[in-house]
C-alpha atoms as a PDB file:
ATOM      1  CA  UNK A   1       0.000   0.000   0.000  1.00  0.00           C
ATOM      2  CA  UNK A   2       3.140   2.811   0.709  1.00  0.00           C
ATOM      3  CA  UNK A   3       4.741   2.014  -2.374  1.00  0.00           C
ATOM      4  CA  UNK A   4       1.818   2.414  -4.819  1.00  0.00           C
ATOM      5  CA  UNK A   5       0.773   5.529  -2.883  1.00  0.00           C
ATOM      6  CA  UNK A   6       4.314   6.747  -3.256  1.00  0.00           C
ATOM      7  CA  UNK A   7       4.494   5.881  -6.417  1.00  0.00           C
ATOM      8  CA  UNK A   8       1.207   7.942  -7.098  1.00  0.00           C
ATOM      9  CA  UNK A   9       2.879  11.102  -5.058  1.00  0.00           C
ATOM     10  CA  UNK A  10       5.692  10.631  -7.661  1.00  0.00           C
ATOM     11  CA  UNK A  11       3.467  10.453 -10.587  1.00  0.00           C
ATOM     12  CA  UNK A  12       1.867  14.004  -9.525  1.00  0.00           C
ATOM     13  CA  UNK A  13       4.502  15.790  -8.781  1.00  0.00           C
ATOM     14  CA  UNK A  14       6.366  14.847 -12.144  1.00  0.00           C
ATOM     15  CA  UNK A  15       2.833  16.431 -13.643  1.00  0.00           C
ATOM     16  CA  UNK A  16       1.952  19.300 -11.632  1.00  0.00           C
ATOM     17  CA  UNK A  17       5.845  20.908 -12.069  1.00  0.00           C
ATOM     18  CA  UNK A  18       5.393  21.299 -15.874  1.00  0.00           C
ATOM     19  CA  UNK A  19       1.594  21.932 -15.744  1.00  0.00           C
ATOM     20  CA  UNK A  20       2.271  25.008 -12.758  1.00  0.00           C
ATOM     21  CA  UNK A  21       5.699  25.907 -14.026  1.00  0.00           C
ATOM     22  CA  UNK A  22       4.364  26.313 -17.753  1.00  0.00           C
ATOM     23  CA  UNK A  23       0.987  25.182 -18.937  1.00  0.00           C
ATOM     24  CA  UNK A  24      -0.567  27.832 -17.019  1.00  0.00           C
ATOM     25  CA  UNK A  25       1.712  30.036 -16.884  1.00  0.00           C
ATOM     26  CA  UNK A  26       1.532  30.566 -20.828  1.00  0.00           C
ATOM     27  CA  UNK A  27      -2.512  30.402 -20.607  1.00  0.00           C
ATOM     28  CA  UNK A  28      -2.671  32.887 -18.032  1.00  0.00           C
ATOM     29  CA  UNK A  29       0.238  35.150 -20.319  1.00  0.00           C
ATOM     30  CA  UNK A  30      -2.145  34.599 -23.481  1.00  0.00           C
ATOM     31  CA  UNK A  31      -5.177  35.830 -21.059  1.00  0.00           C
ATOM     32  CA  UNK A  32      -3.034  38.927 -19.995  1.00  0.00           C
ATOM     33  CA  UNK A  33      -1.831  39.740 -23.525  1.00  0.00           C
ATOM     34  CA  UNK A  34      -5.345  39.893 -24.338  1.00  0.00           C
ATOM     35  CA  UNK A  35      -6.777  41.673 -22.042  1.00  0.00           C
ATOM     36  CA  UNK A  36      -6.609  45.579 -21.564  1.00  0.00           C
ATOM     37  CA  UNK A  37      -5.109  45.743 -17.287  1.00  0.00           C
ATOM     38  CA  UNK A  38      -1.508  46.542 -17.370  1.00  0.00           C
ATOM     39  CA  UNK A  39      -1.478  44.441 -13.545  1.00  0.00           C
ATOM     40  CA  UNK A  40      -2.226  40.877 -15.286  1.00  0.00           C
ATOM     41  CA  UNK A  41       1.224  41.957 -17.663  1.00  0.00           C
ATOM     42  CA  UNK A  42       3.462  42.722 -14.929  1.00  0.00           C
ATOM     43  CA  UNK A  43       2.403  39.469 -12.722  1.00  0.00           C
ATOM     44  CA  UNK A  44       3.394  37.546 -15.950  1.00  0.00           C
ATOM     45  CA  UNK A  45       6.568  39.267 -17.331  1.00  0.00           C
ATOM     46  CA  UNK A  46       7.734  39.318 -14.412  1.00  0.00           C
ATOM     47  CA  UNK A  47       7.472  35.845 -13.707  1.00  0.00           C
ATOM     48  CA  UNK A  48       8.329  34.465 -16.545  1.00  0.00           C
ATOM     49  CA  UNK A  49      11.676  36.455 -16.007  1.00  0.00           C
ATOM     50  CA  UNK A  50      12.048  34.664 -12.086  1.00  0.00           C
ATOM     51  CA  UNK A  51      11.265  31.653 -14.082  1.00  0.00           C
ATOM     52  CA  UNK A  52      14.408  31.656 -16.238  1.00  0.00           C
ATOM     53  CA  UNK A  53      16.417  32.926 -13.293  1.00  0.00           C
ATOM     54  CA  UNK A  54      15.522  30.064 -11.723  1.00  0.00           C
ATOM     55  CA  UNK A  55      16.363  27.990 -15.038  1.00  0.00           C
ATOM     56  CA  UNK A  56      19.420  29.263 -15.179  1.00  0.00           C
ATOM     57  CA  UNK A  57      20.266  28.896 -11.699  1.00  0.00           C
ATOM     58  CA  UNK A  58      19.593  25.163 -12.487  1.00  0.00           C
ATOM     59  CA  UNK A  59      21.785  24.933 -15.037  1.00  0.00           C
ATOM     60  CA  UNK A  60      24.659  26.185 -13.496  1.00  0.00           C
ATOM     61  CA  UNK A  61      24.318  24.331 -10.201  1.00  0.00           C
ATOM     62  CA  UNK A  62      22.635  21.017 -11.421  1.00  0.00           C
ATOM     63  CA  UNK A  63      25.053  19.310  -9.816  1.00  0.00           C
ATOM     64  CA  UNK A  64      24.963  21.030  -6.214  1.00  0.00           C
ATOM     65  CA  UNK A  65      21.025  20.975  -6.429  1.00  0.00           C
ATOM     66  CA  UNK A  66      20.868  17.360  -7.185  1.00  0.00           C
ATOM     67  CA  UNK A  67      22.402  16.601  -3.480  1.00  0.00           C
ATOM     68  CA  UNK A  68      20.169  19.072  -1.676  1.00  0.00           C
ATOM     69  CA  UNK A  69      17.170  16.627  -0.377  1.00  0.00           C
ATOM     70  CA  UNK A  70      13.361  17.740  -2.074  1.00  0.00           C
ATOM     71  CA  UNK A  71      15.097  20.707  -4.137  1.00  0.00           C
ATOM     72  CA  UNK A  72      12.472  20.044  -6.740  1.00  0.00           C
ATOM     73  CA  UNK A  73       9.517  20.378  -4.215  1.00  0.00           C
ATOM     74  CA  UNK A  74      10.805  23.348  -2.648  1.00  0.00           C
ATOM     75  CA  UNK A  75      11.205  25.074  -6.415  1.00  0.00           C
ATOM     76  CA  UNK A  76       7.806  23.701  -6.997  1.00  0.00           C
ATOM     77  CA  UNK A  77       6.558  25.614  -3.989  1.00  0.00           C
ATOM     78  CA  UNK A  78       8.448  29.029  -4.619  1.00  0.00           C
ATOM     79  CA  UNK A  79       6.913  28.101  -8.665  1.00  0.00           C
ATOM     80  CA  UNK A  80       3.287  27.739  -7.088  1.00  0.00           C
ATOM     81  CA  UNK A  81       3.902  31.551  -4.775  1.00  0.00           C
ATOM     82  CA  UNK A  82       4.755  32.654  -7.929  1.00  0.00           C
ATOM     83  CA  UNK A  83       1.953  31.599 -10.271  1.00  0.00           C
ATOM     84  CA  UNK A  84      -1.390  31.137  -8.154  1.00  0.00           C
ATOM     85  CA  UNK A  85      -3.565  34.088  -7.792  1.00  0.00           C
ATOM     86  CA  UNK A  86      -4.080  33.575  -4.316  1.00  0.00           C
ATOM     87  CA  UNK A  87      -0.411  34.678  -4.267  1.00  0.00           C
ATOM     88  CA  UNK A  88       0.317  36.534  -7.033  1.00  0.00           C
ATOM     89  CA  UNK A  89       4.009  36.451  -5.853  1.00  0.00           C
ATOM     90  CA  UNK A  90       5.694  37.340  -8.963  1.00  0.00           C
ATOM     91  CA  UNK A  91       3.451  40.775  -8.695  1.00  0.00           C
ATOM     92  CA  UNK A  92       4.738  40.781  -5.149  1.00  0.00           C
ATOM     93  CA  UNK A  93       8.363  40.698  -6.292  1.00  0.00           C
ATOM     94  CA  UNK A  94       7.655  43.406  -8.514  1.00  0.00           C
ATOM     95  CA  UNK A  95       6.482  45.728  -6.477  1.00  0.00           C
ATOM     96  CA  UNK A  96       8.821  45.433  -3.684  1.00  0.00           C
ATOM     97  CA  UNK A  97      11.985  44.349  -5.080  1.00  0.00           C
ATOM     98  CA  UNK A  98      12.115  45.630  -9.008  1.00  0.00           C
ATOM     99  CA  UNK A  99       9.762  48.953  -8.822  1.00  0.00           C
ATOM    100  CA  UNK A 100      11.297  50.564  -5.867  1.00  0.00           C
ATOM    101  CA  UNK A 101      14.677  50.279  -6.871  1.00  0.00           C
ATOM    102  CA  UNK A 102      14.198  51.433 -10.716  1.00  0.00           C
ATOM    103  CA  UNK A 103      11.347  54.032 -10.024  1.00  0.00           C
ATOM    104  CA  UNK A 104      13.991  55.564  -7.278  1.00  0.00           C
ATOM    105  CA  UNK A 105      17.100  55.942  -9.602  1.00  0.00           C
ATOM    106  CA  UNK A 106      15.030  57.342 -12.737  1.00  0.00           C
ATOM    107  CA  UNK A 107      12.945  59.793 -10.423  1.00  0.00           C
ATOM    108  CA  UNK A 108      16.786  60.717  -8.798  1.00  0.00           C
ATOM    109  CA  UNK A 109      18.209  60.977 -12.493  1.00  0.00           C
ATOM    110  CA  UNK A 110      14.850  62.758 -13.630  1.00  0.00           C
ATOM    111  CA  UNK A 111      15.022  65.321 -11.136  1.00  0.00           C
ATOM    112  CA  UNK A 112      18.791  66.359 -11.257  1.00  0.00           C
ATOM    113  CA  UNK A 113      18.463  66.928 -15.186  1.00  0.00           C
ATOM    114  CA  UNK A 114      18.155  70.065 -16.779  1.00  0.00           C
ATOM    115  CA  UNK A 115      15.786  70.954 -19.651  1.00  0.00           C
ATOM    116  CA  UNK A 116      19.223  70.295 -22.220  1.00  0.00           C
ATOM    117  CA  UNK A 117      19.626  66.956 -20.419  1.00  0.00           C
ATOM    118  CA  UNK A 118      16.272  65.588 -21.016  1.00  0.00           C
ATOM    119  CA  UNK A 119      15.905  66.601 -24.169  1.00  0.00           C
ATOM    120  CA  UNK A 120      19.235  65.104 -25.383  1.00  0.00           C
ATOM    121  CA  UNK A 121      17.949  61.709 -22.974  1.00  0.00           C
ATOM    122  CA  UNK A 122      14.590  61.878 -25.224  1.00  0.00           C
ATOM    123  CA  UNK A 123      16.280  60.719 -28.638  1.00  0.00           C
ATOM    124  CA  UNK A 124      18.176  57.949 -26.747  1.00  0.00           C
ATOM    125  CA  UNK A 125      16.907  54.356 -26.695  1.00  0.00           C
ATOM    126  CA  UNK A 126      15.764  53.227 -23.564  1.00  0.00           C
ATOM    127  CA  UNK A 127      18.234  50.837 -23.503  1.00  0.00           C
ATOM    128  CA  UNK A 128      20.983  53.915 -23.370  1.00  0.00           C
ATOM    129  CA  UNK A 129      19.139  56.199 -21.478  1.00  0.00           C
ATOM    130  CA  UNK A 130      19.170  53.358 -18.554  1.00  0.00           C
ATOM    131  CA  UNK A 131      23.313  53.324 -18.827  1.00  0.00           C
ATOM    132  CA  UNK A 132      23.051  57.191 -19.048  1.00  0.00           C
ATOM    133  CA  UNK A 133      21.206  57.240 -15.947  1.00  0.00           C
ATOM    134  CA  UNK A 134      23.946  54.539 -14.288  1.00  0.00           C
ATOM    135  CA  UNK A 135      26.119  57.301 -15.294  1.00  0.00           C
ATOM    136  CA  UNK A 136      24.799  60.132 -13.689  1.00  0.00           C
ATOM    137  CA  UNK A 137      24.337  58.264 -10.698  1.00  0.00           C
ATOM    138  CA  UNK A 138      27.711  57.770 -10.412  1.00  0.00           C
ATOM    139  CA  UNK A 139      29.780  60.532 -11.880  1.00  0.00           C
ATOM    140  CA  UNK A 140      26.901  63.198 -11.163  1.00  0.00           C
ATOM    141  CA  UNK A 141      25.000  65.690 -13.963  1.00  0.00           C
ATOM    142  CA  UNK A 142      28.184  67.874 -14.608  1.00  0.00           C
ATOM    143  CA  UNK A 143      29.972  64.892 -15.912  1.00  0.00           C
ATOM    144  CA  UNK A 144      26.983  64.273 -18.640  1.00  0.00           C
ATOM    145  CA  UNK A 145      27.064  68.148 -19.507  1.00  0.00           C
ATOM    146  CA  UNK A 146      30.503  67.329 -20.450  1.00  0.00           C
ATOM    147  CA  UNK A 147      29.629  64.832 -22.444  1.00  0.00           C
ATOM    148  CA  UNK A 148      26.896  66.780 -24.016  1.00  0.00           C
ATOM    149  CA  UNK A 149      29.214  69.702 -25.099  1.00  0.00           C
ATOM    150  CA  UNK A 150      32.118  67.367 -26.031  1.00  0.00           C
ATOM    151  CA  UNK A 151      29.183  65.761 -28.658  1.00  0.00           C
ATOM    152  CA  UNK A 152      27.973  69.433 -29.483  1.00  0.00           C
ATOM    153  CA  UNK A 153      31.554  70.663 -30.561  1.00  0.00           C
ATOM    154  CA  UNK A 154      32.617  67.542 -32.039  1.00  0.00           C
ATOM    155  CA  UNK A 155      29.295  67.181 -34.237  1.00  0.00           C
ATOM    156  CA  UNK A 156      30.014  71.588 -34.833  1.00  0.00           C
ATOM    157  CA  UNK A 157      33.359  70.518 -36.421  1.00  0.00           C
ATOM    158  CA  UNK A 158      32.078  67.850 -38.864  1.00  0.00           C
ATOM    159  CA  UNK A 159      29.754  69.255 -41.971  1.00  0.00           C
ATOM    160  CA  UNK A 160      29.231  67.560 -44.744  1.00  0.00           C
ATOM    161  CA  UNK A 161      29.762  68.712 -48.281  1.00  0.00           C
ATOM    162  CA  UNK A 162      27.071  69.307 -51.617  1.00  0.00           C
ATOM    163  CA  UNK A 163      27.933  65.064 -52.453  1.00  0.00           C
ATOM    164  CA  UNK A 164      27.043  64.085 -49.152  1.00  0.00           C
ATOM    165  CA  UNK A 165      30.724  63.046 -47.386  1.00  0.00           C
ATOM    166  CA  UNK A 166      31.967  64.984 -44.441  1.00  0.00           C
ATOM    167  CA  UNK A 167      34.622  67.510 -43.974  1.00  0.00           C
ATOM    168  CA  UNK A 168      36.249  68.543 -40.550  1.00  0.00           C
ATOM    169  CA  UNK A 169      36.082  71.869 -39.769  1.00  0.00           C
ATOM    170  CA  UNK A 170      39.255  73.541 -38.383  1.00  0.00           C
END
């Protein structure tokens, strides 16, 4: 009788891990995708980027995880705070963990900046305005209005001739 009702303990936990981890998961991103709430889109990006953390923590440390006793059950549990709405962990994570410390450094950068600053930040990528705010955080705003003029003059010096190549100005 404890072997077949081990056995059958076996048998659901080798189903529920793909079903919580990923079957729903990708239904519920589907739902969000469709539907018009911004809250459903940030519960699922934001899991499904804890989920390849978690992947990728795997893969690097298969071989460490294998020895620790129920590792699988305890993922399966963090998976499960993650992914039921009862929990909405990932949402959770999000809002304590990711918001506060981005919304803090771009309302620091965004308040420092002067009306030059942001301007020149609006025809950056996001991509480089998040290093340009890394920047500023660092080395302060005087450091990007050297920048800025060092671009200015340099781009002042270049102008391009009537068959569209460029001459240096000197």
């Amino acid at each position: 009788m404890t072997v077949s009702l081990w056995t059958l303990v076996v048998q659901l936990h080798t189903f529920a891990g793909p079903i919580l981890m990923l079957v729903y998961p990708l239904y519920a991103s589907i739902m969000a995708i469709e539907s018009p709430f911004k809250e459903d889109d940030t519960q699922w990006l934001t899991y499904w980027v804890l989920y390849s953390f978690f992947s990728l923590i795997e893969l690097g440390f298969d071989r460490v995880l294998a020895w620790i006793p129920m590792w699988y059950t305890v993922k399966l549990a963090c998976i499960a705070w993650l992914v039921l709405p009862q929990f909405r962990g990932a949402a959770y994570v999000y809002d304590n963990y990711v918001r506060k410390h981005i919304g803090a450094t771009a309302a620091q950068v965004e308040a420092k900046l002067t009306p030059q600053q942001r301007h020149f930040l609006q025809m950056m990528s996001p991509q480089a305005r998040n290093s340009v705010a890394q920047f500023i955080n660092e080395n302060g705003t005087e450091a990007f209005d050297k920048i800025i003029s060092s671009a200015t003059n340099e781009a002042k010096k270049i102008r391009p001739t009537p068959n569209g190549e460029t001459q240096e100005r000197y």
